[in-house]
Each structure stands twice: as C-alpha cells, then as structure tokens.
PDB file of N, CA and C in Angstrom:
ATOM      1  N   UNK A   1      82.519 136.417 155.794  1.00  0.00           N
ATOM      2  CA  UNK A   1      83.354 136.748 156.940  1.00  0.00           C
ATOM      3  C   UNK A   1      83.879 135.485 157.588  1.00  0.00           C
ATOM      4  N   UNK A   2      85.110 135.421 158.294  1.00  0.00           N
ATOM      5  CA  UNK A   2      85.778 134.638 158.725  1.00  0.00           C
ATOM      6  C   UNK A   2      85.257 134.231 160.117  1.00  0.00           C
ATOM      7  N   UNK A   3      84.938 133.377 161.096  1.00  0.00           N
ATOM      8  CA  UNK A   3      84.379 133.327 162.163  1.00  0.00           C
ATOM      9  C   UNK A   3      85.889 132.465 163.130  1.00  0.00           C
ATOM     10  N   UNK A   4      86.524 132.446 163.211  1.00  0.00           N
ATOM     11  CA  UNK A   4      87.351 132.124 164.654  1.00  0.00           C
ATOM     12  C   UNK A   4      86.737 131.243 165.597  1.00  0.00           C
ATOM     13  N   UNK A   5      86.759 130.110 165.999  1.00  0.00           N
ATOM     14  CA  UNK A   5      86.367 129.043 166.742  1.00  0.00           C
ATOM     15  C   UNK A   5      87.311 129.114 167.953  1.00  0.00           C
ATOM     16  N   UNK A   6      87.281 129.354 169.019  1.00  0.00           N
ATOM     17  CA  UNK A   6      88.432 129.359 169.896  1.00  0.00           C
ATOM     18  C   UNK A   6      87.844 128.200 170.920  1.00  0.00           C
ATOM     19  N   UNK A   7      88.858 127.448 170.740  1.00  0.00           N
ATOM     20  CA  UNK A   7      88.329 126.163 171.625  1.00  0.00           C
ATOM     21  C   UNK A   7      89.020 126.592 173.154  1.00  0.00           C
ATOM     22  N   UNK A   8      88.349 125.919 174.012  1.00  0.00           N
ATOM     23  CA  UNK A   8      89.061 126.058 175.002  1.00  0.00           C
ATOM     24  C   UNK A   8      90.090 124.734 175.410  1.00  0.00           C
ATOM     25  N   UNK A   9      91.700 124.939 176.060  1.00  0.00           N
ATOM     26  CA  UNK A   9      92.459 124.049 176.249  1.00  0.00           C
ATOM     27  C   UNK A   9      91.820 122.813 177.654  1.00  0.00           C
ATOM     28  N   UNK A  10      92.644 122.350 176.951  1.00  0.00           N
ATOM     29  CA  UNK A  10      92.353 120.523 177.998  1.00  0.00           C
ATOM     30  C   UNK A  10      92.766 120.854 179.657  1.00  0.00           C
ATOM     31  N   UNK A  11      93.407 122.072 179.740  1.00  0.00           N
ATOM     32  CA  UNK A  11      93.564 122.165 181.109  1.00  0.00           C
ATOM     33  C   UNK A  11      91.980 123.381 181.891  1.00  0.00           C
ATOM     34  N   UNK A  12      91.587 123.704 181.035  1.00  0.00           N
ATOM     35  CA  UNK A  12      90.538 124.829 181.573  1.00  0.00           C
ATOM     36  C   UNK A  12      89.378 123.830 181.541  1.00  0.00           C
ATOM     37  N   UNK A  13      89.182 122.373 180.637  1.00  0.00           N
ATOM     38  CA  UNK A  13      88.087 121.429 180.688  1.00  0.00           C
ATOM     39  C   UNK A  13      88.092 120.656 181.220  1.00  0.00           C
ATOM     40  N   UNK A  14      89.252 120.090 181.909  1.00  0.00           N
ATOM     41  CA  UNK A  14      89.733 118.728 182.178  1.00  0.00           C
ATOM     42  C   UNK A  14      90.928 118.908 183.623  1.00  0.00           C
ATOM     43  N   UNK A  15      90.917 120.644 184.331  1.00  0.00           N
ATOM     44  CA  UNK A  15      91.673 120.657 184.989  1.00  0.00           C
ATOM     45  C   UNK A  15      92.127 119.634 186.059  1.00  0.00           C
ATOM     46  N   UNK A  16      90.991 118.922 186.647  1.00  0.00           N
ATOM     47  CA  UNK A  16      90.832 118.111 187.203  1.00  0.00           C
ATOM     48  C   UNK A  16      91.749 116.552 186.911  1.00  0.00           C
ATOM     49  N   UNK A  17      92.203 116.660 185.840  1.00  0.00           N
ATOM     50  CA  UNK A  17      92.638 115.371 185.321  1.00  0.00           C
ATOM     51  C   UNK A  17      94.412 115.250 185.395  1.00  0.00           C
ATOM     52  N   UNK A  18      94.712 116.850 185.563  1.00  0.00           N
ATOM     53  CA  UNK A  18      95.858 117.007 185.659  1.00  0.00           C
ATOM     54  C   UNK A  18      96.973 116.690 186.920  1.00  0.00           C
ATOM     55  N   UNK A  19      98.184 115.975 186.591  1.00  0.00           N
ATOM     56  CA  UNK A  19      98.770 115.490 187.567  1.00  0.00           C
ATOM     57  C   UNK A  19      98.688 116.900 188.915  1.00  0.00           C
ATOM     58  N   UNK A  20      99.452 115.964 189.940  1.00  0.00           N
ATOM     59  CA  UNK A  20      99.321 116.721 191.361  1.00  0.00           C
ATOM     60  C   UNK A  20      99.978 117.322 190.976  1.00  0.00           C
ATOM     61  N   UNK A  21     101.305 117.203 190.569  1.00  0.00           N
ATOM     62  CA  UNK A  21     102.095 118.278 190.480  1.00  0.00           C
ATOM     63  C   UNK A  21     101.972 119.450 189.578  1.00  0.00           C
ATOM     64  N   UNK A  22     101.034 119.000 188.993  1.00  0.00           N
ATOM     65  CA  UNK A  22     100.583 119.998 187.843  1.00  0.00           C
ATOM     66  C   UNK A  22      99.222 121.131 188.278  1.00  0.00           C
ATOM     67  N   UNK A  23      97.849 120.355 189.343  1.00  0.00           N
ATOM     68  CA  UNK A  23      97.058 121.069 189.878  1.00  0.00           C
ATOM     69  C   UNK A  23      97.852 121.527 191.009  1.00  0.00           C
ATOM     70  N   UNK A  24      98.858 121.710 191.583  1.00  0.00           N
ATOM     71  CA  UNK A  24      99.348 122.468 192.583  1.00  0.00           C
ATOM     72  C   UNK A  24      99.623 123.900 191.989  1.00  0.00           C
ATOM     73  N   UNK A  25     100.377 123.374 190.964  1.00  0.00           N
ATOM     74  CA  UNK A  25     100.950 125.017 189.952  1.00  0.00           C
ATOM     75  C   UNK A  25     100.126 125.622 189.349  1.00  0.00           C
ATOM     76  N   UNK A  26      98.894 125.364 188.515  1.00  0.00           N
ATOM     77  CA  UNK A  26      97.985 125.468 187.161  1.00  0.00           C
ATOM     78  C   UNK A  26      97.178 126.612 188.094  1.00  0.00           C
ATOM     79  N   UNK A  27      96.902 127.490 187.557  1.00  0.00           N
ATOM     80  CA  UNK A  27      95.803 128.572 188.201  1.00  0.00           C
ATOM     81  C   UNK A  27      94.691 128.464 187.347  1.00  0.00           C
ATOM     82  N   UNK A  28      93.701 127.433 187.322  1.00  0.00           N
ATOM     83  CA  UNK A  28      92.471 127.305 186.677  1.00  0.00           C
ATOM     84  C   UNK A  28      91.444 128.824 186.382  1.00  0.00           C
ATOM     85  N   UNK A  29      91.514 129.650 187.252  1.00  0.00           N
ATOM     86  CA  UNK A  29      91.076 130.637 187.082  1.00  0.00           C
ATOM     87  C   UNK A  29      91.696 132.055 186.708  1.00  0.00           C
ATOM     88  N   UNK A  30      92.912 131.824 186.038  1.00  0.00           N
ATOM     89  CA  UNK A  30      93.395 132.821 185.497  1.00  0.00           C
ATOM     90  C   UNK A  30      93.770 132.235 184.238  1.00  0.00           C
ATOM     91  N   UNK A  31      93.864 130.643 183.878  1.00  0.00           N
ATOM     92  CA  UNK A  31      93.734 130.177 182.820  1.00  0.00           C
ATOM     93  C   UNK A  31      92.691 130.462 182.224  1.00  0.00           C
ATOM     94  N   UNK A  32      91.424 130.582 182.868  1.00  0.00           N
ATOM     95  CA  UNK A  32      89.747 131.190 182.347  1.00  0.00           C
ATOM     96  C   UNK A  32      89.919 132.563 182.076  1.00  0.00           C
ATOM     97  N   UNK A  33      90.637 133.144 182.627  1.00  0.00           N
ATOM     98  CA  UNK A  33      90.729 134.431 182.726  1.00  0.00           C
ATOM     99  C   UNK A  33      91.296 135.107 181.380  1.00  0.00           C
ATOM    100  N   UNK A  34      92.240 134.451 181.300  1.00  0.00           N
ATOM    101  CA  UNK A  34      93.312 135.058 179.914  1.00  0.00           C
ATOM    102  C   UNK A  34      92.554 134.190 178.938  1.00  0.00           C
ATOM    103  N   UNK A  35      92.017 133.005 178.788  1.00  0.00           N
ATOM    104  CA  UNK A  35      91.250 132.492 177.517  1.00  0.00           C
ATOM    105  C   UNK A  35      90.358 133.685 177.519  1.00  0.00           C
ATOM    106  N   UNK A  36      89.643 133.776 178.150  1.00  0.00           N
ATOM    107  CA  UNK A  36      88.441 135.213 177.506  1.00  0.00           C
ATOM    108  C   UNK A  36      89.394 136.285 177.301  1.00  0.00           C
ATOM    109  N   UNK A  37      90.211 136.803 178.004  1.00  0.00           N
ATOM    110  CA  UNK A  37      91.109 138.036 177.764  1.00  0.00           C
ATOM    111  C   UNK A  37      91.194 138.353 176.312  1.00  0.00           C
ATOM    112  N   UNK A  38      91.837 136.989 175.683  1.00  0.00           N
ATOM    113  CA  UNK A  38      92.464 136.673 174.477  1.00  0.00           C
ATOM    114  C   UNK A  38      90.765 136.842 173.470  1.00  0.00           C
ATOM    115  N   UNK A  39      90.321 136.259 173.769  1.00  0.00           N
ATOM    116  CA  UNK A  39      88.629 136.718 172.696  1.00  0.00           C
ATOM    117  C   UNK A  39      88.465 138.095 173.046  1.00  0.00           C
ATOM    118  N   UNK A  40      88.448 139.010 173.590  1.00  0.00           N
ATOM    119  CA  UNK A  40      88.139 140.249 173.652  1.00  0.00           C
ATOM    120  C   UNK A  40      89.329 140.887 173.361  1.00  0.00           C
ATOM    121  N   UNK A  41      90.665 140.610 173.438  1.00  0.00           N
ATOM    122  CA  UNK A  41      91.647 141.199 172.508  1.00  0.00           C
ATOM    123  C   UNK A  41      91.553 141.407 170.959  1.00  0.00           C
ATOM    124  N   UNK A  42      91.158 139.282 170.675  1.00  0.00           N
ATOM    125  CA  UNK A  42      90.429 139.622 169.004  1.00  0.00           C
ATOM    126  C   UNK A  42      89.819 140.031 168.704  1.00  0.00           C
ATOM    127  N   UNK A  43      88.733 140.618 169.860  1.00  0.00           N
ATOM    128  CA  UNK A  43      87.499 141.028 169.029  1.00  0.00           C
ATOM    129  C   UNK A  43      87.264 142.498 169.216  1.00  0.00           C
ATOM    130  N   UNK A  44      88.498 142.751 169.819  1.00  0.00           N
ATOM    131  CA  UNK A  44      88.452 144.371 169.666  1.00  0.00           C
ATOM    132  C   UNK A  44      89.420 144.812 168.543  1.00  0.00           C
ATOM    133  N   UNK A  45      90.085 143.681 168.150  1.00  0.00           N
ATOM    134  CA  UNK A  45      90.829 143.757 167.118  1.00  0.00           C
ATOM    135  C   UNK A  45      90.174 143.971 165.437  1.00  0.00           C
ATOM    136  N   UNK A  46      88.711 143.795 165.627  1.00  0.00           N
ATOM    137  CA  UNK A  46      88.036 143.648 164.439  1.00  0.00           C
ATOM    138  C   UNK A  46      87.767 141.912 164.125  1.00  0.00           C
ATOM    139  N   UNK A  47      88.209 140.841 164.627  1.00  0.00           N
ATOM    140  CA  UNK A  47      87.899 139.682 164.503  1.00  0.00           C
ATOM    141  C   UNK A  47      86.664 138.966 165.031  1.00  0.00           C
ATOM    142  N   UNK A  48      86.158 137.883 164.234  1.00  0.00           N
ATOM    143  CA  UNK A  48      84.643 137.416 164.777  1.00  0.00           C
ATOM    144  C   UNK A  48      85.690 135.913 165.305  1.00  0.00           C
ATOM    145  N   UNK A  49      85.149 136.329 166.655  1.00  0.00           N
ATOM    146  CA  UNK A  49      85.966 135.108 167.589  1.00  0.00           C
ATOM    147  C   UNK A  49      84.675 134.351 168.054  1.00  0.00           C
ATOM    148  N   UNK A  50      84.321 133.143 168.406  1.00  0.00           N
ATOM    149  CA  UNK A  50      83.440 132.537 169.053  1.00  0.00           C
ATOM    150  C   UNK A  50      84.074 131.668 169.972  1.00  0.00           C
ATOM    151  N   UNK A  51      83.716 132.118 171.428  1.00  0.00           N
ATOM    152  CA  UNK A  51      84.551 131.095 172.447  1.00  0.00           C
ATOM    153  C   UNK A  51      83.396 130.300 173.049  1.00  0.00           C
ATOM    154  N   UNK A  52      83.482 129.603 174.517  1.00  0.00           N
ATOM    155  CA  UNK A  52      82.497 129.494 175.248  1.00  0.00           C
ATOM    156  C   UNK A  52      82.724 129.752 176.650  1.00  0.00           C
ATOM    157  N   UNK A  53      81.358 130.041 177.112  1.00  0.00           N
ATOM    158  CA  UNK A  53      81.625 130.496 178.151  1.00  0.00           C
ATOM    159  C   UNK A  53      81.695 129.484 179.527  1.00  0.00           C
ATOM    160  N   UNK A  54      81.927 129.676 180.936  1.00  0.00           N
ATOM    161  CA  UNK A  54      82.658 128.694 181.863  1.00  0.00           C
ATOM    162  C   UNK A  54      81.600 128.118 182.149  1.00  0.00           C
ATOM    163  N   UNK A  55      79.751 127.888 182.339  1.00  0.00           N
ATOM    164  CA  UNK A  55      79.416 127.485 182.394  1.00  0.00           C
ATOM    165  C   UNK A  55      79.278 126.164 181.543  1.00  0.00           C
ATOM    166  N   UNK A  56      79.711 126.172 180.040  1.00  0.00           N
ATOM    167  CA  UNK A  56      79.475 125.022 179.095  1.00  0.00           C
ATOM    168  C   UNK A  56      81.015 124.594 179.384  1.00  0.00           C
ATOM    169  N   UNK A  57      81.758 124.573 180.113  1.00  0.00           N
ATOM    170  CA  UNK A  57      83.164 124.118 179.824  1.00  0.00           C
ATOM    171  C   UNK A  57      82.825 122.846 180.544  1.00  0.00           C
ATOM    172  N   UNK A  58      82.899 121.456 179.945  1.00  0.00           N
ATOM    173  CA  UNK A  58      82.036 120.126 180.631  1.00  0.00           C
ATOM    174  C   UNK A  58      83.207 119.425 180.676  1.00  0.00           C
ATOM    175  N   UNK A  59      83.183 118.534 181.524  1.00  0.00           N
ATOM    176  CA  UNK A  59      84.418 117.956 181.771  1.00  0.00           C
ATOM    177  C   UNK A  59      84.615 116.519 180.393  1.00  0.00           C
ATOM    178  N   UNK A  60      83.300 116.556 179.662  1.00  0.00           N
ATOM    179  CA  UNK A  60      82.717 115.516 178.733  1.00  0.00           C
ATOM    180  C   UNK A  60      83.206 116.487 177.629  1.00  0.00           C
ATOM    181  N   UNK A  61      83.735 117.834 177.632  1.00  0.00           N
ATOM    182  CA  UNK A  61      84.101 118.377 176.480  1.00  0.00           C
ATOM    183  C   UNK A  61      85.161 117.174 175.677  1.00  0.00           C
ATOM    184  N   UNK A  62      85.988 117.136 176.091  1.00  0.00           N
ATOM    185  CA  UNK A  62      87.361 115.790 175.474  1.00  0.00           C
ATOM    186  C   UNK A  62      87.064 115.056 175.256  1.00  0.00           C
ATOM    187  N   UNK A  63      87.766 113.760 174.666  1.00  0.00           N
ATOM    188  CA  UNK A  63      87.462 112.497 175.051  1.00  0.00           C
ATOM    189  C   UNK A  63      88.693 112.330 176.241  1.00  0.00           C
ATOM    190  N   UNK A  64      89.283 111.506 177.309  1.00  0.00           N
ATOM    191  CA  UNK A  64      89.832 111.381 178.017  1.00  0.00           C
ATOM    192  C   UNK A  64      91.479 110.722 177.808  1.00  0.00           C
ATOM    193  N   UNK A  65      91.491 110.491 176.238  1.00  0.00           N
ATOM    194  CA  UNK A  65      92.687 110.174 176.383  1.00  0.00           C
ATOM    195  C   UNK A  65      93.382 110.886 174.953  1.00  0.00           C
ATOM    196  N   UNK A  66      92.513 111.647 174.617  1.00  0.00           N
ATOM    197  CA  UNK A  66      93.448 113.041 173.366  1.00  0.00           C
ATOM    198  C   UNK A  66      92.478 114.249 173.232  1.00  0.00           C
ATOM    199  N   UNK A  67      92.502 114.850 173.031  1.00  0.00           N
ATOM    200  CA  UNK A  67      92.588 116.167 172.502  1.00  0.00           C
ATOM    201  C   UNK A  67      91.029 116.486 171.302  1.00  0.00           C
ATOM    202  N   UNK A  68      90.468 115.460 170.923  1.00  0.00           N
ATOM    203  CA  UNK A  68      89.182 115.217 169.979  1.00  0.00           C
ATOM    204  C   UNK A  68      88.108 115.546 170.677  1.00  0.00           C
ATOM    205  N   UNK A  69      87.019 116.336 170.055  1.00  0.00           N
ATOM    206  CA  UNK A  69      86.211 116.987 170.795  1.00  0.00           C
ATOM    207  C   UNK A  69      84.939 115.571 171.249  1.00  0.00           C
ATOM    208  N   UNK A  70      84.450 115.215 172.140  1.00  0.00           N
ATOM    209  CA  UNK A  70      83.251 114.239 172.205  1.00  0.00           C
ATOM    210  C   UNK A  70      81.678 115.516 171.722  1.00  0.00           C
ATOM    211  N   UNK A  71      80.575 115.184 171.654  1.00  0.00           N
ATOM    212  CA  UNK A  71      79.535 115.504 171.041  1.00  0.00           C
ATOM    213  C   UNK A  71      79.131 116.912 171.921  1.00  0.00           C
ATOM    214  N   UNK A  72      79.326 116.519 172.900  1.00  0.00           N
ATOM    215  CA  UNK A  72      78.831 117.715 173.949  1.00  0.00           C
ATOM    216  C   UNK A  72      79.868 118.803 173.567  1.00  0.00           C
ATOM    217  N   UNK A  73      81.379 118.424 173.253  1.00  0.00           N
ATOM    218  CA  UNK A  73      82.037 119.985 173.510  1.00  0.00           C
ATOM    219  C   UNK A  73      81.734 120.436 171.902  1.00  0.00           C
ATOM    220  N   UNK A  74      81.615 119.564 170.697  1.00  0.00           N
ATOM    221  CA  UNK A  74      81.027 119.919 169.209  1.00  0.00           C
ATOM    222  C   UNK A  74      80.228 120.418 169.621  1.00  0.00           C
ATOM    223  N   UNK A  75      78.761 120.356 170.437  1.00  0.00           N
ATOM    224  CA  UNK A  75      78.026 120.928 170.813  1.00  0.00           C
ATOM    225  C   UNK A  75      77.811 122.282 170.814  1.00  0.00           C
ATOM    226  N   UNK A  76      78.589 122.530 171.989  1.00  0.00           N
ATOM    227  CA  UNK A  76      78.724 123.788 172.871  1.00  0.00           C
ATOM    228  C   UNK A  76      79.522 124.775 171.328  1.00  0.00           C
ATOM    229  N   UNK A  77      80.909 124.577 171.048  1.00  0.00           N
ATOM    230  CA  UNK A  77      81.520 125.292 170.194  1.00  0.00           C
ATOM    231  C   UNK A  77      80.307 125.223 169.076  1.00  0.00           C
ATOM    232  N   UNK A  78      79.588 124.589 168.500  1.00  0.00           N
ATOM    233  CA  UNK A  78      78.726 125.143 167.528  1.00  0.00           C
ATOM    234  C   UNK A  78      77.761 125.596 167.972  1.00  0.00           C
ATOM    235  N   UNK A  79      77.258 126.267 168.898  1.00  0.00           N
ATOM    236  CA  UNK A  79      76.121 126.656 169.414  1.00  0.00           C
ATOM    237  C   UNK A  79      76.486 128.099 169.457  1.00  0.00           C
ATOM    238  N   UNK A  80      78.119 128.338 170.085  1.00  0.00           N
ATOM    239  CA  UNK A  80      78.638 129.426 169.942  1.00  0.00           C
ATOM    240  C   UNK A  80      79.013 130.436 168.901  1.00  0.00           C
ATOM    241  N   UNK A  81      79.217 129.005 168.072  1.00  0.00           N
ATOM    242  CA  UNK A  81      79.801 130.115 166.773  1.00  0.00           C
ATOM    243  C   UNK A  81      78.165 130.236 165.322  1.00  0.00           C
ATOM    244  N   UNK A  82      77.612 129.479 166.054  1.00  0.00           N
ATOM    245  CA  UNK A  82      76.079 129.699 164.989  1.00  0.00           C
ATOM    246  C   UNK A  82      75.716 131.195 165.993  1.00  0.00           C
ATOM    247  N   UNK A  83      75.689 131.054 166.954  1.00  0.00           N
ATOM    248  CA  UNK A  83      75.704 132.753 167.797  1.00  0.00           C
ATOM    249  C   UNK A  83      76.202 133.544 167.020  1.00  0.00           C
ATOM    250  N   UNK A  84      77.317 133.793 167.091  1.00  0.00           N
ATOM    251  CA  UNK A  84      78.475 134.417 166.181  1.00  0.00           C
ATOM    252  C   UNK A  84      77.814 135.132 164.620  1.00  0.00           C
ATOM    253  N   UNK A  85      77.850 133.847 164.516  1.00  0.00           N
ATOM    254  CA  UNK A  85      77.230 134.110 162.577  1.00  0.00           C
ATOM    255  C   UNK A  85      75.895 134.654 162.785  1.00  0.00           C
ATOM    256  N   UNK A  86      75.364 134.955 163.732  1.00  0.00           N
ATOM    257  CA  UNK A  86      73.719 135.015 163.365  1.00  0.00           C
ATOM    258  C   UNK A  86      73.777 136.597 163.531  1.00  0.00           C
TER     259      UNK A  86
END
C-alpha cells in the first residue's frame, strides 16, 4: 500500500518568520485548518495519508533558509507515517 506523507507548509511551521505584510494577511489557523481538512478529504477518499498534528509543528521543523526538513521535522513526519503503516 501506498502511504502519503503530507508535510506541512513553511507558513503553518515557520508562520512567525513571515514578512509583516504577510503575518497581517496569513490566517495561521485556518491554514491548520484546511491542512487537516485536506488529510481527511484523502482519507475518506480511500488514501493512507500521514500528516502531523499542531502540537509537533516545531518551528525547528525547516532549516531557516529553504524548504529541507532539519532532524526534528524528519522526525515527527516519520513517527507519523510508521503510525500509518502499523
């Protein structure tokens, strides 16, 4: 079976990092909102999705200047998706 890794975006981990003009507009909590939305869409769809949930979303998920996961957010996403598979 196929397992789906759904990472979460640099603005739901890192909202904080985002220009002013950007945390004025960004709704951090409806960005959380529709990321899970979207896993329970797939997974009512018949898909094995593994997300994480808002407590593991660490601001150490990134590294700070791209998009590459540091150890903690590898972490978290494999902790989730060994969930998944088990």
């Amino acid at each position: 079976d196929l397992v789906i890794a759904m990472t979460p975006t640099r603005g739901l981990a890192n909202a904080d990092q985002l220009s002013e003009d950007w945390q004025a507009r960004y709704d951090h909590m409806k960005a959380l909102e529709n990321y899970q939305l979207m896993i329970e869409k797939m997974q009512s769809a018949g898909l094995h999705v593994a997300g994480i949930d808002h407590p593991e979303i660490l601001d150490s998920f990134f590294y700070p200047a791209d998009t590459h996961w540091r150890s903690d957010g590898a972490r978290s996403m494999a902790r989730s998706v060994a969930q998944k598979v088990k």
